[in-house]
N, C-alpha and C. Protein backbone atom coordinates (compact mmCIF):
# COMPACT_ATOMS: atom_id res chain seq x y z
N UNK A 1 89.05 98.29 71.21
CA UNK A 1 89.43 97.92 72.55
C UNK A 1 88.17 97.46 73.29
N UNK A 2 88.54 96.31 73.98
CA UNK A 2 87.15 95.60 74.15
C UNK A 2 87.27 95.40 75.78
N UNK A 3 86.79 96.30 76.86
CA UNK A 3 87.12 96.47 78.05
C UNK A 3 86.57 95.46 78.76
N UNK A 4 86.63 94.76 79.84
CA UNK A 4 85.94 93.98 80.81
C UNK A 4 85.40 94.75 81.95
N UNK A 5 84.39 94.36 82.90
CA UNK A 5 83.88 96.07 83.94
C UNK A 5 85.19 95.40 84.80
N UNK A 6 85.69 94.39 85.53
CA UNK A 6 87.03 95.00 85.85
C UNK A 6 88.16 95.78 85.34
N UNK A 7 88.34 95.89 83.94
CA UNK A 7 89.36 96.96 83.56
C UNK A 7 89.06 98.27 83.67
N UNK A 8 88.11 98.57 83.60
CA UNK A 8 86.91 99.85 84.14
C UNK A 8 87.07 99.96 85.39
N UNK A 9 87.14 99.09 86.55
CA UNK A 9 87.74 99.16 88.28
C UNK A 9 88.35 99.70 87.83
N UNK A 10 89.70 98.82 87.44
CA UNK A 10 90.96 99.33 87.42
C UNK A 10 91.80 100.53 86.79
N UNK A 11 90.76 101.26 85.82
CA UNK A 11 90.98 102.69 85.26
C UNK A 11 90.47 103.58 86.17
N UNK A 12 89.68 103.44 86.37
CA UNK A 12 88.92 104.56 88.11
C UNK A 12 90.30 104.41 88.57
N UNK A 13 90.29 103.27 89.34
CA UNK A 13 91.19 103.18 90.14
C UNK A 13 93.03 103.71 90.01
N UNK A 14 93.28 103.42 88.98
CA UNK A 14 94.48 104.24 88.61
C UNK A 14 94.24 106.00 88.58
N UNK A 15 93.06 106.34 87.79
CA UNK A 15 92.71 107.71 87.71
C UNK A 15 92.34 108.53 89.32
N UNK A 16 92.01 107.67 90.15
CA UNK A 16 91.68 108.07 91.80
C UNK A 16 93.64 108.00 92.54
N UNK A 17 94.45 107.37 92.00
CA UNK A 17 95.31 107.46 92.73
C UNK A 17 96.44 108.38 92.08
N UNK A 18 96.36 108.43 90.85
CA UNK A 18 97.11 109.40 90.47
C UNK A 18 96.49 110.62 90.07
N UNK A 19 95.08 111.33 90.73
CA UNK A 19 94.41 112.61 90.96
C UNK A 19 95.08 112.50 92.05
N UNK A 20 94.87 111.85 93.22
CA UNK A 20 94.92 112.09 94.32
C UNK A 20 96.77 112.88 94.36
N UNK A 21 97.36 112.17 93.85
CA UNK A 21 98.53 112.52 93.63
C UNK A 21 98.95 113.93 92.93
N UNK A 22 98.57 113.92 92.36
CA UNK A 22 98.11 115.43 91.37
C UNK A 22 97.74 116.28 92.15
N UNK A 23 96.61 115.99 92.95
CA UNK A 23 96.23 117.16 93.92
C UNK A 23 97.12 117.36 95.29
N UNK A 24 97.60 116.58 95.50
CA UNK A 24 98.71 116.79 96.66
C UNK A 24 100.04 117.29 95.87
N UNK A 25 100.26 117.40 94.84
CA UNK A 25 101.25 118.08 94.66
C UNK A 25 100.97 119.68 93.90
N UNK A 26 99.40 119.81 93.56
CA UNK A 26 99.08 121.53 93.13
C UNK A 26 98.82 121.81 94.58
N UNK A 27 99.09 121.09 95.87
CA UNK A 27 98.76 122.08 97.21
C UNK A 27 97.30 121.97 97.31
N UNK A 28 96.43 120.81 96.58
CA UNK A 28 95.01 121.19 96.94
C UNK A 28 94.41 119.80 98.36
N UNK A 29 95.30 119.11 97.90
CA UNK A 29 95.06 118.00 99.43
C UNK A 29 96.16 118.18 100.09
N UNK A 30 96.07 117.87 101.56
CA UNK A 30 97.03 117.73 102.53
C UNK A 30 97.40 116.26 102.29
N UNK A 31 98.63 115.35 102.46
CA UNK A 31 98.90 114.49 102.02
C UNK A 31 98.59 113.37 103.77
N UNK A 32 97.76 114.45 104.78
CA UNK A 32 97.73 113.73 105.84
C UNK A 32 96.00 113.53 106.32
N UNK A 33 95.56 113.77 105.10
CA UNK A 33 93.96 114.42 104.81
C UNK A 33 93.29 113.26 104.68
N UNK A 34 92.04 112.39 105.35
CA UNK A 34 91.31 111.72 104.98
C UNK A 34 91.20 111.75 103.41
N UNK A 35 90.80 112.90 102.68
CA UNK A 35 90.27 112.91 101.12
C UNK A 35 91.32 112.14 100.47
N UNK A 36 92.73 112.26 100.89
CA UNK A 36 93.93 111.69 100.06
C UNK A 36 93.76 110.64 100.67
N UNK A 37 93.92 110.25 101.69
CA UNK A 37 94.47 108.85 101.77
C UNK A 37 93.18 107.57 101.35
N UNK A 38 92.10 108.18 101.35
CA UNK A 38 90.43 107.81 100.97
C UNK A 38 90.85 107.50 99.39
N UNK A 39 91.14 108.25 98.71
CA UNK A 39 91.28 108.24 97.37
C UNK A 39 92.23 106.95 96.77
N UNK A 40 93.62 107.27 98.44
CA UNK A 40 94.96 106.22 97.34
C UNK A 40 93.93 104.78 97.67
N UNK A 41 93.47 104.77 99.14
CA UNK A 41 92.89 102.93 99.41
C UNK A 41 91.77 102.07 98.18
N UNK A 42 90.96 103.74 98.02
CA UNK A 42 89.86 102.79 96.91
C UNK A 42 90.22 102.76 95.52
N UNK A 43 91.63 103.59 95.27
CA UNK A 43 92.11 103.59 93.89
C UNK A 43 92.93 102.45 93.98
N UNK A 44 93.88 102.17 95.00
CA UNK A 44 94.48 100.58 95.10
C UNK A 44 93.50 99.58 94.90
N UNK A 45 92.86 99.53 95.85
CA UNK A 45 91.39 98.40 95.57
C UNK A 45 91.25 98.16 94.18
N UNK A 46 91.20 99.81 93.67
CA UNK A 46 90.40 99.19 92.23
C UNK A 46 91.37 98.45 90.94
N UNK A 47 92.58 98.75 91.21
CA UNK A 47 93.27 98.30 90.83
C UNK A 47 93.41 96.77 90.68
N UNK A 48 93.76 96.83 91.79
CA UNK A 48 93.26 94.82 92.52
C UNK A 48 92.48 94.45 91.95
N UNK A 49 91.08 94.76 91.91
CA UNK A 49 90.59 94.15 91.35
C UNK A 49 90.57 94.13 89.77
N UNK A 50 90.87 94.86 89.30
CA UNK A 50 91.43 94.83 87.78
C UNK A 50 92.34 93.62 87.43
N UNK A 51 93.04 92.99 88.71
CA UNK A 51 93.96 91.60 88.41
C UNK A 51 93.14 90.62 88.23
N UNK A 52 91.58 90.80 88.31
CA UNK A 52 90.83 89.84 88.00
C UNK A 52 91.01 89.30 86.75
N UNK A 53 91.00 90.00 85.77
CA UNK A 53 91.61 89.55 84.69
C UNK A 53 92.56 88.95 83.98
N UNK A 54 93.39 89.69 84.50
CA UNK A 54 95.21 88.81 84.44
C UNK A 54 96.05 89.51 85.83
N UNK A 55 96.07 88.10 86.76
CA UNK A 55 96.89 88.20 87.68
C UNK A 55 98.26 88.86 87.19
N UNK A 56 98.77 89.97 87.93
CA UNK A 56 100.30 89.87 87.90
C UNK A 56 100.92 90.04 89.68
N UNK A 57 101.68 89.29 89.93
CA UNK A 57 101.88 89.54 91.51
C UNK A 57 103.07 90.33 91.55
N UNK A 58 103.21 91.22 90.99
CA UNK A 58 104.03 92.47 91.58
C UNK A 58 102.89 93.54 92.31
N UNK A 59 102.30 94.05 90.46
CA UNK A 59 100.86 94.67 90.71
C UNK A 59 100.14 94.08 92.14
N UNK A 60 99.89 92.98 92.44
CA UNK A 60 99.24 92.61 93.74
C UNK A 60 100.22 93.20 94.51
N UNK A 61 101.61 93.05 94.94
CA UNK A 61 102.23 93.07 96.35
C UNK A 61 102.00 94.87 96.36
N UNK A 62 102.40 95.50 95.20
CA UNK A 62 102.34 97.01 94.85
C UNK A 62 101.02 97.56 95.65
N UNK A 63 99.87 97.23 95.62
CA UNK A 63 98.44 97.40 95.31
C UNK A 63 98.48 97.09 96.94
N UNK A 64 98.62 95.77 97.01
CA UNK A 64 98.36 95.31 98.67
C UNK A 64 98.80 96.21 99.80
N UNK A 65 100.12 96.75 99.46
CA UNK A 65 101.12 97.60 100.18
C UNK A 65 100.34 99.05 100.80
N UNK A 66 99.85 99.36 98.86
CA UNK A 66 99.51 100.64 99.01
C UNK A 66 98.13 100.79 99.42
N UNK A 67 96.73 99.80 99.67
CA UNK A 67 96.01 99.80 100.55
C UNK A 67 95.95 99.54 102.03
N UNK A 68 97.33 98.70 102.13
CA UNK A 68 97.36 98.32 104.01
C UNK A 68 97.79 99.96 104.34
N UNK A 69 98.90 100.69 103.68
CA UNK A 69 99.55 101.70 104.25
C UNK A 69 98.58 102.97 103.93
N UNK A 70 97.64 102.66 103.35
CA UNK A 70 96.77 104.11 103.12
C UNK A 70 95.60 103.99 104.16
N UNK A 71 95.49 102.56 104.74
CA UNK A 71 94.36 102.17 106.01
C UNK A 71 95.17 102.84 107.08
N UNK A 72 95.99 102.45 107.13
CA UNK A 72 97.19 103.19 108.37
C UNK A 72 96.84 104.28 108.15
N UNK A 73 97.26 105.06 107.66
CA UNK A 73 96.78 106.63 107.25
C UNK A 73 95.86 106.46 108.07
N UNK A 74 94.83 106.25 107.58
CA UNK A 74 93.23 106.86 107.85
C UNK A 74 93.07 106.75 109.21
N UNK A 75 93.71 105.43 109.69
CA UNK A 75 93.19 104.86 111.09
C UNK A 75 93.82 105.71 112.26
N UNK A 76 95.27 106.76 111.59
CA UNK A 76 95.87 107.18 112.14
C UNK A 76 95.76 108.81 112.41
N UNK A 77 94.83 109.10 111.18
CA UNK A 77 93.69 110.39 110.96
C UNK A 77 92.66 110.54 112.30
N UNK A 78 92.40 109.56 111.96
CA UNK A 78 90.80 109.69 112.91
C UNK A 78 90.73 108.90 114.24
N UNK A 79 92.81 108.48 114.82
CA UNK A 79 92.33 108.74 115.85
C UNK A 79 93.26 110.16 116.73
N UNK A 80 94.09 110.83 115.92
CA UNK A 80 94.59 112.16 116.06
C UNK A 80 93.06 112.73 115.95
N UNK A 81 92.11 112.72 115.45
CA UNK A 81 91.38 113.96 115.52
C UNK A 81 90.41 113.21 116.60
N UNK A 82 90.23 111.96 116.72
CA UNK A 82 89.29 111.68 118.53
C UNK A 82 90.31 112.11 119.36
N UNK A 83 91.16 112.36 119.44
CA UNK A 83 91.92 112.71 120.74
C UNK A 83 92.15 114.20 120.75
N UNK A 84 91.51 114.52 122.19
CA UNK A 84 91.53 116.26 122.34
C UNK A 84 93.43 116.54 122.30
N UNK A 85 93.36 117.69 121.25
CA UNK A 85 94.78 118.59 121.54
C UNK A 85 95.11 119.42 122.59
N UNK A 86 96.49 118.91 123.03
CA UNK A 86 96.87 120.15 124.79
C UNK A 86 96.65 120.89 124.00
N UNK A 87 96.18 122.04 124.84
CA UNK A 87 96.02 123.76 124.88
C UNK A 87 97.36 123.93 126.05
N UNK A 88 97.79 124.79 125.57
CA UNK A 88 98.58 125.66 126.08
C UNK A 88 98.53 126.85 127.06
């Protein structure tokens, strides 16, 4: 098996999104946790770029989806935690 360093992205990258997955389901990430949603964006990425090799545009729309919606996440992380919580 004769790898290209994009198929190497794209094995990180599968292995970062389905840990990440793994660990949100043994209870060790919160699924609303910077670490998870950090993990699914740069494991999508790496994926993507693994189409360097051979385009397939499912894999792209799949990949695209799951980095716009894991930016959401994050963007939606950090600005729940800039904003002070009512006290009671």
């Amino acid at each position: 098996m004769n790898l290209a360093w994009y198929d190497w992205v794209g094995l990180a990258g599968t292995l970062a999104i389905l840990g990440a997955f793994f660990l949100l389901q043994a209870g060790r990430l919160s699924g609303t946790g910077l670490p998870y949603q950090l993990l699914n964006l740069f494991g999508a990425g790496g994926v993507l770029v693994s189409l360097l090799g051979k385009f397939n545009v499912s894999v792209f729309l799949l990949e695209s989806a799951w980095m716009a919606i894991s930016a959401y996440g994050i963007v939606r992380t950090l600005r729940a935690k800039a904003s002070p919580s009512p006290t009671h």
